[in-house]
N, C-alpha and C. Protein backbone atom coordinates (compact mmCIF):
# COMPACT_ATOMS: atom_id res chain seq x y z
N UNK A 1 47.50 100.09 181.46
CA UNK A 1 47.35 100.75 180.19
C UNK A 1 48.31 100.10 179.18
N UNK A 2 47.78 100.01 177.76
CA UNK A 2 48.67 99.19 176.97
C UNK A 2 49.62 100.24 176.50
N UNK A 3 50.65 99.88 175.76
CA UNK A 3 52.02 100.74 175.24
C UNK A 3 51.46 101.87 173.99
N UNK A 4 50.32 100.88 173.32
CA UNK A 4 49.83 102.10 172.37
C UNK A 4 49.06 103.00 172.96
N UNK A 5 48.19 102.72 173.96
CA UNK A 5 47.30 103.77 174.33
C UNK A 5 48.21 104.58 175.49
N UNK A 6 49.05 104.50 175.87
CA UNK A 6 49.83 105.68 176.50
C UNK A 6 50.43 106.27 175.18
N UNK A 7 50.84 106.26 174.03
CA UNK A 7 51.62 106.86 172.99
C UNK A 7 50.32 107.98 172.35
N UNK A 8 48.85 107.09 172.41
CA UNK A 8 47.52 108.42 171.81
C UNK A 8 46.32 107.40 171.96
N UNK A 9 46.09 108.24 172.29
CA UNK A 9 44.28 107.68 172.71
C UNK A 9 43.70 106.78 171.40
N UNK A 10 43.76 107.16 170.51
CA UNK A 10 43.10 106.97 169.28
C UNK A 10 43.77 106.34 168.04
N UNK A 11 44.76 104.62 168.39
CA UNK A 11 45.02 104.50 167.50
C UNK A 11 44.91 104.21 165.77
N UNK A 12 45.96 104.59 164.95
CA UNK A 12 45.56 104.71 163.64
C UNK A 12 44.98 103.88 163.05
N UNK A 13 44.04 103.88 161.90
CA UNK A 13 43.28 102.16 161.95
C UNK A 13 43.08 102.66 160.23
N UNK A 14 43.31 101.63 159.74
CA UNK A 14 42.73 101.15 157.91
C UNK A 14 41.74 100.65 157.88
N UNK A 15 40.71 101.07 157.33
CA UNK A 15 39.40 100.24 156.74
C UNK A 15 39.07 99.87 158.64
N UNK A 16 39.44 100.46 159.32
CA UNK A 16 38.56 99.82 160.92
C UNK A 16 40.00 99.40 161.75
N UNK A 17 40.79 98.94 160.98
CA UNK A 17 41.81 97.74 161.77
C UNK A 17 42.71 98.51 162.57
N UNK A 18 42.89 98.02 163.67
CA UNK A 18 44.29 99.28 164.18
C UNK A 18 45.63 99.04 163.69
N UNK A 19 46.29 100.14 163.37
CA UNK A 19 47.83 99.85 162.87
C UNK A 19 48.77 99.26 164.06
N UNK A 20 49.26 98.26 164.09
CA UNK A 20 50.44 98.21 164.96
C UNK A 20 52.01 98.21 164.67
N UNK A 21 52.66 98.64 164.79
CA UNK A 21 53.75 98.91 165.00
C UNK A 21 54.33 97.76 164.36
N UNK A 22 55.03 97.47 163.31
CA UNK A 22 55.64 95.92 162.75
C UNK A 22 54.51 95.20 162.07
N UNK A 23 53.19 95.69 162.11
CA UNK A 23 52.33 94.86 161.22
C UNK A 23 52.82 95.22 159.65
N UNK A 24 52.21 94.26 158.70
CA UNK A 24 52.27 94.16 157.68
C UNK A 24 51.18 94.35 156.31
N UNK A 25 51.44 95.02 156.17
CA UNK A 25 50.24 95.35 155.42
C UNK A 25 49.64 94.18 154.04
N UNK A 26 48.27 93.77 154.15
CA UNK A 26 47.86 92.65 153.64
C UNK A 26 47.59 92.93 152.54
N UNK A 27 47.35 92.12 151.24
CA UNK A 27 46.62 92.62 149.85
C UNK A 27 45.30 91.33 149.54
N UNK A 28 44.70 91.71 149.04
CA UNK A 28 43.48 90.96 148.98
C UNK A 28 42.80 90.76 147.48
N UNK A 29 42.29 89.48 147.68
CA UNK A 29 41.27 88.97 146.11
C UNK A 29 40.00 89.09 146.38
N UNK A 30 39.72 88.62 145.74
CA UNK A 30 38.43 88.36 145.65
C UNK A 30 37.31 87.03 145.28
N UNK A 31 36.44 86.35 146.21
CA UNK A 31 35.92 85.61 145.05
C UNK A 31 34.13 85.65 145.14
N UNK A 32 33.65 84.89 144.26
CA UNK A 32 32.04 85.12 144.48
C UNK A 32 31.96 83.25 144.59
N UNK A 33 30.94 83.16 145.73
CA UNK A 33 30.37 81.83 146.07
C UNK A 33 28.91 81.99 145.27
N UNK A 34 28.67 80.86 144.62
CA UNK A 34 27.27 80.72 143.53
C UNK A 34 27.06 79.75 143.55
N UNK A 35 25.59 79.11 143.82
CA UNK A 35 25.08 77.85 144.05
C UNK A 35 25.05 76.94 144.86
N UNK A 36 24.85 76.08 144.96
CA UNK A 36 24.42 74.97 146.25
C UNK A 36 25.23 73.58 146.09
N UNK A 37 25.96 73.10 146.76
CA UNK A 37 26.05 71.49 146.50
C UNK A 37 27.10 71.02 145.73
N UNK A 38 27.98 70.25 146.26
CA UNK A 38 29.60 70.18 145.28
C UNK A 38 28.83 69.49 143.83
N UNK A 39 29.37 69.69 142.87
CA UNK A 39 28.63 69.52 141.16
C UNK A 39 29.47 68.07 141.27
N UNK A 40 30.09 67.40 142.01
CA UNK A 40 30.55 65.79 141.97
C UNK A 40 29.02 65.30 142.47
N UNK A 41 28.41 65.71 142.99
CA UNK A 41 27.19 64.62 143.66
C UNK A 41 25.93 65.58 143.25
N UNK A 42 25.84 66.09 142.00
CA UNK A 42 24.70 66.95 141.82
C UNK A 42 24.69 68.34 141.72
N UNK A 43 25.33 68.80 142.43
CA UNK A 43 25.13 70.36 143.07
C UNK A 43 25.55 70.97 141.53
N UNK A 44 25.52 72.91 142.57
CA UNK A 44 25.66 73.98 140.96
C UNK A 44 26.50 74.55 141.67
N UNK A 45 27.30 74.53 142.67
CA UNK A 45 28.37 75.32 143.72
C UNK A 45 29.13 75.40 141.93
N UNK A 46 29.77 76.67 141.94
CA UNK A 46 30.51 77.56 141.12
C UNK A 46 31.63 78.97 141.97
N UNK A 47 32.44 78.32 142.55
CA UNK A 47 32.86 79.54 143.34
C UNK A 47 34.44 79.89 142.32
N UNK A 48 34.04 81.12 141.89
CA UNK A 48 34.58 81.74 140.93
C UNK A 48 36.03 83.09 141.57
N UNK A 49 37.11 83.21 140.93
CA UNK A 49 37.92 83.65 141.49
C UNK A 49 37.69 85.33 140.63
N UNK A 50 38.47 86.24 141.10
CA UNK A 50 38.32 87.24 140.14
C UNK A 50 39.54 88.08 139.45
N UNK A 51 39.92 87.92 138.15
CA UNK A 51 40.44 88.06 137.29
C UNK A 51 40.84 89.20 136.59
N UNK A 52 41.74 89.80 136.35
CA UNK A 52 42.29 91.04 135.33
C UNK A 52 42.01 90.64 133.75
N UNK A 53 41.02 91.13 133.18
CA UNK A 53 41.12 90.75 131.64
C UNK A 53 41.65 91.38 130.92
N UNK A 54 41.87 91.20 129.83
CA UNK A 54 42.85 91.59 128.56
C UNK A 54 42.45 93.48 128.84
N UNK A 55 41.23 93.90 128.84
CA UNK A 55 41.13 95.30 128.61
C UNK A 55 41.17 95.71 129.76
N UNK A 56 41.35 95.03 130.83
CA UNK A 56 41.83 96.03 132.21
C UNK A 56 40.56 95.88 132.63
N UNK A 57 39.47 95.49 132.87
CA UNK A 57 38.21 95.04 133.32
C UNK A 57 38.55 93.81 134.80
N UNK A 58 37.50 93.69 135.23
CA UNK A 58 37.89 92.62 136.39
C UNK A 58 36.45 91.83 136.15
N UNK A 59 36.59 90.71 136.42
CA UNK A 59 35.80 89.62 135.92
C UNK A 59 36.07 88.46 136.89
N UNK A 60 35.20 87.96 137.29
CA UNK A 60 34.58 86.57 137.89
C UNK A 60 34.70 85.42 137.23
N UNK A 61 35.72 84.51 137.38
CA UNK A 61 35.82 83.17 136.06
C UNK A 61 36.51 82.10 137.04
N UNK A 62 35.99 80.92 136.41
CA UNK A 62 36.88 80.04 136.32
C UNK A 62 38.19 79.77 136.69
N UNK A 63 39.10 78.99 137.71
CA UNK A 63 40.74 79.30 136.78
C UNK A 63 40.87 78.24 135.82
N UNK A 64 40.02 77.35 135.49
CA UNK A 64 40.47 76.89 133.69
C UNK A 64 40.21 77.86 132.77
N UNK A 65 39.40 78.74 132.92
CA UNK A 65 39.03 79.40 132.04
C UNK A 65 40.55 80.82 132.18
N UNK A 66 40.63 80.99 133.12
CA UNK A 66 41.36 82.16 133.17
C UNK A 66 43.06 81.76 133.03
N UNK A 67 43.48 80.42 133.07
CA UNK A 67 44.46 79.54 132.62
C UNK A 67 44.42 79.97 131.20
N UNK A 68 43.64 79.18 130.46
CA UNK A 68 43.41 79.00 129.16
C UNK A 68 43.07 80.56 128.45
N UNK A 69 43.08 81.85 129.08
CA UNK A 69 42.86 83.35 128.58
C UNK A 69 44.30 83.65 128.88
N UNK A 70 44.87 83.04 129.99
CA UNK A 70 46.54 83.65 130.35
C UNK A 70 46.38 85.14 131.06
N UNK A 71 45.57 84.56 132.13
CA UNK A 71 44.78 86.04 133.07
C UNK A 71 45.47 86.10 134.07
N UNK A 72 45.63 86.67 134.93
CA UNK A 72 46.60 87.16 136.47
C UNK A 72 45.21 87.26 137.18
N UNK A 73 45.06 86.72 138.27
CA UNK A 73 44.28 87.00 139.65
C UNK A 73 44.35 88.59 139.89
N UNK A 74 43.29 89.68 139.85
CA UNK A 74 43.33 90.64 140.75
C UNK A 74 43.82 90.87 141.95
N UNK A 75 44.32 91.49 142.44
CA UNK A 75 45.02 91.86 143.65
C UNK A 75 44.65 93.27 143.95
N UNK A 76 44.35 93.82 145.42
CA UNK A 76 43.63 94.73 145.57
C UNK A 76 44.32 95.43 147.41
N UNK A 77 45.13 96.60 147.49
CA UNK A 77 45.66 97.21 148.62
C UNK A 77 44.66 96.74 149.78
N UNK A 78 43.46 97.08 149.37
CA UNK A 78 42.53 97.27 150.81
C UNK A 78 41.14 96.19 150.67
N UNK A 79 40.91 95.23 151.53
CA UNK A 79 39.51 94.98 151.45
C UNK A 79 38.25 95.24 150.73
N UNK A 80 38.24 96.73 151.13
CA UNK A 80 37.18 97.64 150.72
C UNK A 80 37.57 97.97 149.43
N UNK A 81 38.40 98.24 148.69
CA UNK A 81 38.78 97.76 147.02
C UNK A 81 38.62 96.75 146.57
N UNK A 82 38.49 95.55 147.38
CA UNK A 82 38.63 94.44 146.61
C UNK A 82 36.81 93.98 146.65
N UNK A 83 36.23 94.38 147.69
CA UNK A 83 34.52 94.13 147.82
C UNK A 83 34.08 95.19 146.94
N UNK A 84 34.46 96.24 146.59
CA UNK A 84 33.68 97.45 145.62
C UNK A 84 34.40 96.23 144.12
N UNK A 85 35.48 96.19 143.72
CA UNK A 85 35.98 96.08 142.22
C UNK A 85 34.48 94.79 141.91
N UNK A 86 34.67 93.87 143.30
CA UNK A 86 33.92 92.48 143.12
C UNK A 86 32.48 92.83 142.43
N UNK A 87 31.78 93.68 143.54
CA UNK A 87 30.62 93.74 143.21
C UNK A 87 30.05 94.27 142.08
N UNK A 88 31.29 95.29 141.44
CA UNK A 88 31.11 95.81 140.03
C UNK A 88 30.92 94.06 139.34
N UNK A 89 32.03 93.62 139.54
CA UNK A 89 32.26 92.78 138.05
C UNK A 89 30.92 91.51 138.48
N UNK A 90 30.54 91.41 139.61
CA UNK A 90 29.68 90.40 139.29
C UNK A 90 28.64 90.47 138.52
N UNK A 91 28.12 89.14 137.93
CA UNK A 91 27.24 89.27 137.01
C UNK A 91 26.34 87.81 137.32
N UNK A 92 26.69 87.16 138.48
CA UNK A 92 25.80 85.99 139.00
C UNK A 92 25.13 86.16 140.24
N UNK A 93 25.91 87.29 140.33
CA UNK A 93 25.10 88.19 141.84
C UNK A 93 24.75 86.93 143.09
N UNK A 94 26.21 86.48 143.54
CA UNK A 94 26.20 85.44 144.08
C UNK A 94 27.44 86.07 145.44
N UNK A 95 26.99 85.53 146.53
CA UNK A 95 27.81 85.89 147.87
C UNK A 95 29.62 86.20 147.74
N UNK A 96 29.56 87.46 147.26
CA UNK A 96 31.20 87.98 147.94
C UNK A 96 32.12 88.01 148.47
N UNK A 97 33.54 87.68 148.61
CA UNK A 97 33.83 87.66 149.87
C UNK A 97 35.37 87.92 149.44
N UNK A 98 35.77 89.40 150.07
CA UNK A 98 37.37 89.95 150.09
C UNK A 98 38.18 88.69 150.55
N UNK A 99 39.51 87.72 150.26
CA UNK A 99 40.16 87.31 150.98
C UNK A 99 41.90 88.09 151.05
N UNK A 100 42.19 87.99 152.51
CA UNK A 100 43.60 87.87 152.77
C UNK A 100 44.11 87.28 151.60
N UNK A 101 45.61 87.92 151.11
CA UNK A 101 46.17 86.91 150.37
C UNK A 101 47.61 87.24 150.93
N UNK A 102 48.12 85.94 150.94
CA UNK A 102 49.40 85.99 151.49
C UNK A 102 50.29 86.08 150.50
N UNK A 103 51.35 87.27 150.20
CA UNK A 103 52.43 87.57 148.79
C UNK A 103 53.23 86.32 149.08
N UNK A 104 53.24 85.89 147.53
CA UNK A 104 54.67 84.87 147.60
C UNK A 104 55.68 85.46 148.24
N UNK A 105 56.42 84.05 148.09
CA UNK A 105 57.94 84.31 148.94
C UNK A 105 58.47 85.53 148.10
N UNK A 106 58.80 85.51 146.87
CA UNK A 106 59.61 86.45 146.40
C UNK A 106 59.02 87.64 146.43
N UNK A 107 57.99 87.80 146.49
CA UNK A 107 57.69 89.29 146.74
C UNK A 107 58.54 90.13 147.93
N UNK A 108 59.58 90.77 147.65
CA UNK A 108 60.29 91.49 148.77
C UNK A 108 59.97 92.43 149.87
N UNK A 109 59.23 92.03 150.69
CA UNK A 109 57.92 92.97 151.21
C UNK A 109 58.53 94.41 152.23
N UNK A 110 59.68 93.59 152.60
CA UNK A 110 60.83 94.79 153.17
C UNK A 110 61.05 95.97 152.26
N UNK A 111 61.53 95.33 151.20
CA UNK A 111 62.34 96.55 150.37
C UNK A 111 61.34 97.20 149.89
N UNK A 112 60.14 96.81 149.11
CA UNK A 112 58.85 97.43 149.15
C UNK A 112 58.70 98.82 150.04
N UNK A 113 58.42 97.95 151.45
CA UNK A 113 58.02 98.85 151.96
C UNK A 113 58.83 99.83 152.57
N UNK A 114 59.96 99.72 152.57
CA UNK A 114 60.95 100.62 152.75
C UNK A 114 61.18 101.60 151.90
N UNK A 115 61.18 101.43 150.34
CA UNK A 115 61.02 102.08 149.46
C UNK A 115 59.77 103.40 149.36
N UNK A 116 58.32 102.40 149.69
CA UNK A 116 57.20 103.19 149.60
C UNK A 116 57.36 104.44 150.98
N UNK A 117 57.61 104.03 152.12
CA UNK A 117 58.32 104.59 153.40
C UNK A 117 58.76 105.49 152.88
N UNK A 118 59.97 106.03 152.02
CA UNK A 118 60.73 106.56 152.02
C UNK A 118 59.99 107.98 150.42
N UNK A 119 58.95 107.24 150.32
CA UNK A 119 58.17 108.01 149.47
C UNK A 119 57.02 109.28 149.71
N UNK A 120 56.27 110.24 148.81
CA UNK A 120 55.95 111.14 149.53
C UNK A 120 54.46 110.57 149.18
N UNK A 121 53.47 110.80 150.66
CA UNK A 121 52.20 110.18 151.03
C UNK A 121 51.41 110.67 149.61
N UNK A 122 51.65 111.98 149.14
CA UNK A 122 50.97 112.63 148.29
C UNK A 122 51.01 111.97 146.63
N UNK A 123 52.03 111.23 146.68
CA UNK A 123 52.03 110.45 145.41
C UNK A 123 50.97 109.83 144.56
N UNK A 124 50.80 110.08 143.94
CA UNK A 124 49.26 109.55 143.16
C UNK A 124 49.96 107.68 142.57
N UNK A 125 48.71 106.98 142.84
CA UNK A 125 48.79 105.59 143.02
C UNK A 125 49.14 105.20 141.57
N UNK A 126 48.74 105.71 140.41
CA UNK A 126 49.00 105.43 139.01
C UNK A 126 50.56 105.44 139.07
N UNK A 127 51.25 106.50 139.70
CA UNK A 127 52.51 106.72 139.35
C UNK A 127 53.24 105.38 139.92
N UNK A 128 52.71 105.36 141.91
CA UNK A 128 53.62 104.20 142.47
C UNK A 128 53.55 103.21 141.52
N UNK A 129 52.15 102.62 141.35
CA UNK A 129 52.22 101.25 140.64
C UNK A 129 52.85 100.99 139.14
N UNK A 130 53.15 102.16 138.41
CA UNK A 130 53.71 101.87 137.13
C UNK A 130 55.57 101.80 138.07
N UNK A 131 55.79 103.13 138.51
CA UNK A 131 57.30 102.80 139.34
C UNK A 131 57.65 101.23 139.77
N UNK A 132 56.73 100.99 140.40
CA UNK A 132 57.25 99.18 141.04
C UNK A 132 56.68 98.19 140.05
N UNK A 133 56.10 98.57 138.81
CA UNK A 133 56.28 97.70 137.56
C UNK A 133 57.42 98.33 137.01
N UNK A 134 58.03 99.08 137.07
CA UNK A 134 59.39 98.99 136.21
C UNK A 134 60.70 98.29 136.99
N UNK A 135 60.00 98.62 138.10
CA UNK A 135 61.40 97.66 139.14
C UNK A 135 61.33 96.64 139.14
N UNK A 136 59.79 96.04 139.38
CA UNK A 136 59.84 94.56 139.28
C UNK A 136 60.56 94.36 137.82
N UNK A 137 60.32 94.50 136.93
CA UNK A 137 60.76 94.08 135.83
C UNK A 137 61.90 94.21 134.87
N UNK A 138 62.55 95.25 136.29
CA UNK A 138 64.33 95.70 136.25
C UNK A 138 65.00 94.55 137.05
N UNK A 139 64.77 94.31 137.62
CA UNK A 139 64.91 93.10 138.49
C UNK A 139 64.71 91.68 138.05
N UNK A 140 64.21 91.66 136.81
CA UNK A 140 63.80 90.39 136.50
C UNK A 140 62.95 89.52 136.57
N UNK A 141 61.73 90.48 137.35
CA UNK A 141 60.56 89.89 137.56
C UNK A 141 60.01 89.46 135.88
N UNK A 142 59.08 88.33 135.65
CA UNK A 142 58.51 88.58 133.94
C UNK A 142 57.17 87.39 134.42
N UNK A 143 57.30 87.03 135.70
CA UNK A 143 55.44 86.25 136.05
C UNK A 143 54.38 87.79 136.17
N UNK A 144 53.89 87.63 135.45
CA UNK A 144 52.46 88.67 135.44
C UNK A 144 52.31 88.68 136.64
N UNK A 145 52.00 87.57 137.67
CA UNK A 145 51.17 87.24 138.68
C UNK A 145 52.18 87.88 139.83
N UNK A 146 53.36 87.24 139.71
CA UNK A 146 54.18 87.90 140.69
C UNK A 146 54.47 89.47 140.39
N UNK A 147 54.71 90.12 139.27
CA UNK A 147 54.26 91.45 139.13
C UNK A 147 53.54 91.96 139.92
N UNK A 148 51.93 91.65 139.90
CA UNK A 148 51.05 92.11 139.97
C UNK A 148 50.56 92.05 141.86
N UNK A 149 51.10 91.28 142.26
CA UNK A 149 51.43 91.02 143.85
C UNK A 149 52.11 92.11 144.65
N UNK A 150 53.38 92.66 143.55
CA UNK A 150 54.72 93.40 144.18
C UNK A 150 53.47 94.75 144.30
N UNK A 151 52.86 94.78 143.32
CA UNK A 151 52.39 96.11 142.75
C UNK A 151 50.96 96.22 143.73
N UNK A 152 50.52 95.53 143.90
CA UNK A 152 48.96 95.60 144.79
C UNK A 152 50.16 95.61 146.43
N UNK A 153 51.11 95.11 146.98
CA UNK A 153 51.66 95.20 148.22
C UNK A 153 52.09 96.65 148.64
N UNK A 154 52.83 97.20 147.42
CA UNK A 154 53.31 98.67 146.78
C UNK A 154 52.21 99.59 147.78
N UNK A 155 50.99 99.33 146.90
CA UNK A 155 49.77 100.47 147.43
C UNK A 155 49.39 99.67 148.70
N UNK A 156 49.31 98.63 149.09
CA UNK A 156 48.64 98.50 150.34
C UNK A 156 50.00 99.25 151.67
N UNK A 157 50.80 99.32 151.22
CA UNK A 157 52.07 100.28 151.40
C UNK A 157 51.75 101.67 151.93
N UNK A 158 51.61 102.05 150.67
CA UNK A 158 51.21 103.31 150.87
C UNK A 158 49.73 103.97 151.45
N UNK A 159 48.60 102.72 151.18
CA UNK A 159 47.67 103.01 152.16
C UNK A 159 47.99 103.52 153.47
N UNK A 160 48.73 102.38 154.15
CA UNK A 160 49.14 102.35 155.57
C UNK A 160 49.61 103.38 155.37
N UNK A 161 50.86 104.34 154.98
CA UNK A 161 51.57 105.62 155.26
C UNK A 161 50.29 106.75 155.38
N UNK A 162 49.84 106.59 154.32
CA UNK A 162 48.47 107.90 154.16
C UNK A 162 47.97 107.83 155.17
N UNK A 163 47.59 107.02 156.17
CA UNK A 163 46.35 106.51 157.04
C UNK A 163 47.23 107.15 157.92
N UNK A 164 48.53 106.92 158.43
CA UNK A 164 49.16 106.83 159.40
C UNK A 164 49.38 108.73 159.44
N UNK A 165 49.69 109.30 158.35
CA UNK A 165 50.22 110.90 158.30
C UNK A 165 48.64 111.74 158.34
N UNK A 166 47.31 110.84 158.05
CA UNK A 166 46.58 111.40 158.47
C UNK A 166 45.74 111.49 159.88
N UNK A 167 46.11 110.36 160.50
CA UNK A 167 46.21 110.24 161.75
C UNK A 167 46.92 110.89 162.75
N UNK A 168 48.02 111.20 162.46
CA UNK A 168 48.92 112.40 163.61
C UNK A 168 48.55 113.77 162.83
N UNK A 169 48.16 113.50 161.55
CA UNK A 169 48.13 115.03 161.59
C UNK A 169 49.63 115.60 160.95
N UNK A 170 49.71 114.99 160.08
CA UNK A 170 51.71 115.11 159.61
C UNK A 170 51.43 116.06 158.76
């Protein structure tokens, strides 16, 4: 018998995955695959990343294009946030696909999550994520992008706690 399944039959799981003990909780993008054939030898392949725009919308672009707007990559706690935001914003209705994203180095993923840990499960997500935009930016954070990393890790944070206190039953 393994160490988790003597501790409960039924371990805790996010979006399907089982929690283990020291895992880390992942944050995820998004992108849409469109067309056929690299466009160096012909093709219309367009695989588009997905983007935070000026009005808080999420959008499918380019990164020259989203360079040249001065856009931040979306970042998204759970999978299943990041395949629902996608499929809203598409508009080429072209193959989906949530990715893993690995937080930069500086993203402090300890203190994060020690912080969120030490927070109450019931917290509404508007509040965490404006809280760890004021820290990041007490701290000296001022990259949008790295902001916006601390802040999508924040809630994939607190996913895991919710999942976990609704799982025993806390």
């Amino acid at each position: 018998m393994k160490p988790l399944e003597r501790l409960h039959s039924c371990p805790p799981t996010i979006n399907g995955e089982i929690l283990m003990s020291g895992d880390t909780p992942t944050i995820f993008s998004a992108m849409e695959f469109h067309g056929a054939g690299d466009p160096f030898f012909g093709g219309t392949a367009a695989d588009w990343s997905i983007y935070k725009t000026e009005d808080g919308a999420h959008s499918f672009m380019s990164a020259a294009e989203a360079q040249r707007r001065k856009l931040v990559m979306a970042y998204f706690p759970t999978e299943a946030e990041a395949e629902k935001a996608a499929a809203a914003a598409s508009t080429r209705k072209g193959r989906i696909s949530a990715l893993p994203i690995k937080p930069r180095l500086e993203v402090p993923t300890a203190q994060i999550s020690w912080i969120v840990g030490n927070k109450h499960v019931g917290e509404e997500d508007s509040e965490l994520a404006e809280d760890f935009m004021d820290r990041a930016k007490r701290a000296g954070a001022c990259d949008p992008d790295l902001i916006a990393q601390i802040v999508a890790y924040a809630l994939a944070c607190h996913r895991a706690n919710r999942a976990l206190v609704a799982h025993f039953r806390l």
